[in-house]
Protein backbone atom coordinates (compact mmCIF):
# COMPACT_ATOMS: atom_id res chain seq x y z
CA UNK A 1 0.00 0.00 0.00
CA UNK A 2 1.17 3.63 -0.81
CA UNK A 3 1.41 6.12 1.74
CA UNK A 4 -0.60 9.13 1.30
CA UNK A 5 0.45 12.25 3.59
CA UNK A 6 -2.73 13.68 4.95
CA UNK A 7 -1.67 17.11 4.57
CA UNK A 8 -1.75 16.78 0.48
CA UNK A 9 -5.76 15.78 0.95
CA UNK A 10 -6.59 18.32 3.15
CA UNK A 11 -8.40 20.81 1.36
CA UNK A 12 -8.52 18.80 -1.46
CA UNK A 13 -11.95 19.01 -3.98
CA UNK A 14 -13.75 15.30 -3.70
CA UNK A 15 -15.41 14.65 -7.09
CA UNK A 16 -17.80 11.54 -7.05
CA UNK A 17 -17.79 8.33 -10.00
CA UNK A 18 -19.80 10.46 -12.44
CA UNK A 19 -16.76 13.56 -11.79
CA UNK A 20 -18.79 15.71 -10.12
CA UNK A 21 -17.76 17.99 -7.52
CA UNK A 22 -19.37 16.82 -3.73
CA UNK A 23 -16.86 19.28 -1.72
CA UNK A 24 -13.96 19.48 -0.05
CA UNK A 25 -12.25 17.80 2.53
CA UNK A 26 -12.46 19.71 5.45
CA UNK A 27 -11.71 17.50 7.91
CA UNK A 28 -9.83 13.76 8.59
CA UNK A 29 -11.11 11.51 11.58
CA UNK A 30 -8.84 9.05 12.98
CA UNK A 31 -9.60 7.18 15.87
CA UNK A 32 -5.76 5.38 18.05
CA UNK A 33 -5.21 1.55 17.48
CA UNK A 34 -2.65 0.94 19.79
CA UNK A 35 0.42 2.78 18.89
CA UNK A 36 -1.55 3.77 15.68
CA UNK A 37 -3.55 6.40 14.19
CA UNK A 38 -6.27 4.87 12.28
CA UNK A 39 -8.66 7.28 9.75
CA UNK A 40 -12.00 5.76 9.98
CA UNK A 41 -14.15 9.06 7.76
CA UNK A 42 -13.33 12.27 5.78
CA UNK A 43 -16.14 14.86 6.42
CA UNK A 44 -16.42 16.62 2.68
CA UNK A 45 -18.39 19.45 2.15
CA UNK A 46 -19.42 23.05 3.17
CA UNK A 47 -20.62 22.83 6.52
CA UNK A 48 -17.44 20.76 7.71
CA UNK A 49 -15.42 23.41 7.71
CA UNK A 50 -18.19 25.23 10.07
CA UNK A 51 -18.36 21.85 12.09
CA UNK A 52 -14.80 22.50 13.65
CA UNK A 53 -16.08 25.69 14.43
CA UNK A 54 -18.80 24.21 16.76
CA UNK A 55 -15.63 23.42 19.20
CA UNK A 56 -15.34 26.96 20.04
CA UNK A 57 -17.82 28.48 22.21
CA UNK A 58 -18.14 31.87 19.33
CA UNK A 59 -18.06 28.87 16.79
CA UNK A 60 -21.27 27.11 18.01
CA UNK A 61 -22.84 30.69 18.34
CA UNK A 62 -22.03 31.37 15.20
CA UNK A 63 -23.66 28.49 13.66
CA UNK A 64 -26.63 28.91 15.64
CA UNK A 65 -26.75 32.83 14.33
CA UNK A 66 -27.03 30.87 11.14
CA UNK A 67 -28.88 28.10 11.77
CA UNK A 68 -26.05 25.77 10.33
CA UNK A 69 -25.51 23.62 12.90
CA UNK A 70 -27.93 21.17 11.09
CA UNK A 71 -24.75 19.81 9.36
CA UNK A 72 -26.51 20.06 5.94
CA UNK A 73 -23.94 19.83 3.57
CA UNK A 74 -21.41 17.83 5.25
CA UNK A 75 -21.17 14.17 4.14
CA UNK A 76 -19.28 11.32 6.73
CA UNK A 77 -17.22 9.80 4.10
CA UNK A 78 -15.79 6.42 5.49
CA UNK A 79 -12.32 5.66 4.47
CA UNK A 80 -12.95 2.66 2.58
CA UNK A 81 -15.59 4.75 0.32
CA UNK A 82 -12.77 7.31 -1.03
CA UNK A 83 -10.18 6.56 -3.41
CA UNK A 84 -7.30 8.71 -2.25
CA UNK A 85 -5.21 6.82 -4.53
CA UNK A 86 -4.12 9.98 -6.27
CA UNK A 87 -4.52 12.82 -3.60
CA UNK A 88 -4.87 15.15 -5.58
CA UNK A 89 -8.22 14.35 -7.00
CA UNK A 90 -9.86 12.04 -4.42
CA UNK A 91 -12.82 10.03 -5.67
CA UNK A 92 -15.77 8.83 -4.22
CA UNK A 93 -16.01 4.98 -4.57
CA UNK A 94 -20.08 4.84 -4.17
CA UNK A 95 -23.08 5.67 -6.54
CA UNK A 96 -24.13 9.63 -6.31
CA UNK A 97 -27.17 8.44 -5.16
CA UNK A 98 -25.75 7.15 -1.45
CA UNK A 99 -24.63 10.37 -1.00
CA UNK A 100 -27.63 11.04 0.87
CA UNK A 101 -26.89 8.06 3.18
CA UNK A 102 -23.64 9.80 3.76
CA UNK A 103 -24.99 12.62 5.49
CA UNK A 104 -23.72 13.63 8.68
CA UNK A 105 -25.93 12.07 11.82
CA UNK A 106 -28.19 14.06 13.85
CA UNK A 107 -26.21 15.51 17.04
CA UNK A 108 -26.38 13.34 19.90
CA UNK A 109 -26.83 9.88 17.52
C-alpha cells in the first residue's frame, strides 16, 4: 500500500464516479489503534469546515446565528468509500445516489 500524507488531501476538492464535484475535505477523523492512528471518515463538504467551528464556544454561536448547525452539507465519508489513490483528485467509490446516506448524523446519535 502507498502512503498518502494527509496534509496533500486536506483541502482537497472530492469529485464523485460520475466527476462531479461533492466538496472538499475539510476534515480527517482518525480514531488510536494501539500505537496507531487509524482514519475511519473524511467529512467533505461546506458545513465541515463550520463543524470545527462548533468546538469553540463563538463557533457554536455562530452556527446557531445561522442556523447551520444542522450539518446540511457535510457528508461522513468512510475511508474505505474514497479513493485517495491519487490525492490530488480524491474520488468517491459509491453511486451519487448514497450520497444522501452519507450525510452527517443528527447531534447526539
Amino acid at each position: 500500500m502507498a502512503a498518502v500524507h494527509l496534509d496533500h488531501l486536506a483541502g482537497r476538492r472530492v469529485f464523485s464516479e460520475r466527476g462531479r464535484s461533492i466538496g472538499y475535505i475539510e476534515e480527517i477523523i482518525a480514531e488510536q489503534d494501539g500505537g496507531d492512528l487509524v482514519v475511519i471518515e473524511f467529512h467533505v463538504g461546506i458545513f465541515a469546515a463550520f463543524e470545527r467551528l462548533s468546538a469553540s464556544t463563538i463557533g457554536t454561536a455562530l452556527l446557531d446565528v445561522f442556523g447551520l448547525r444542522r450539518r446540511e452539507g457535510l457528508y461522513r465519508i468512510p475511508w474505505d468509500k474514497l479513493d485517495i489513490s491519487d490525492p490530488e483528485r480524491p474520488r468517491l467509490l459509491c453511486p451519487d445516489e448514497e450520497l444522501a446516506a452519507l450525510k452527517a448524523r443528527p447531534e447526539g446519535k
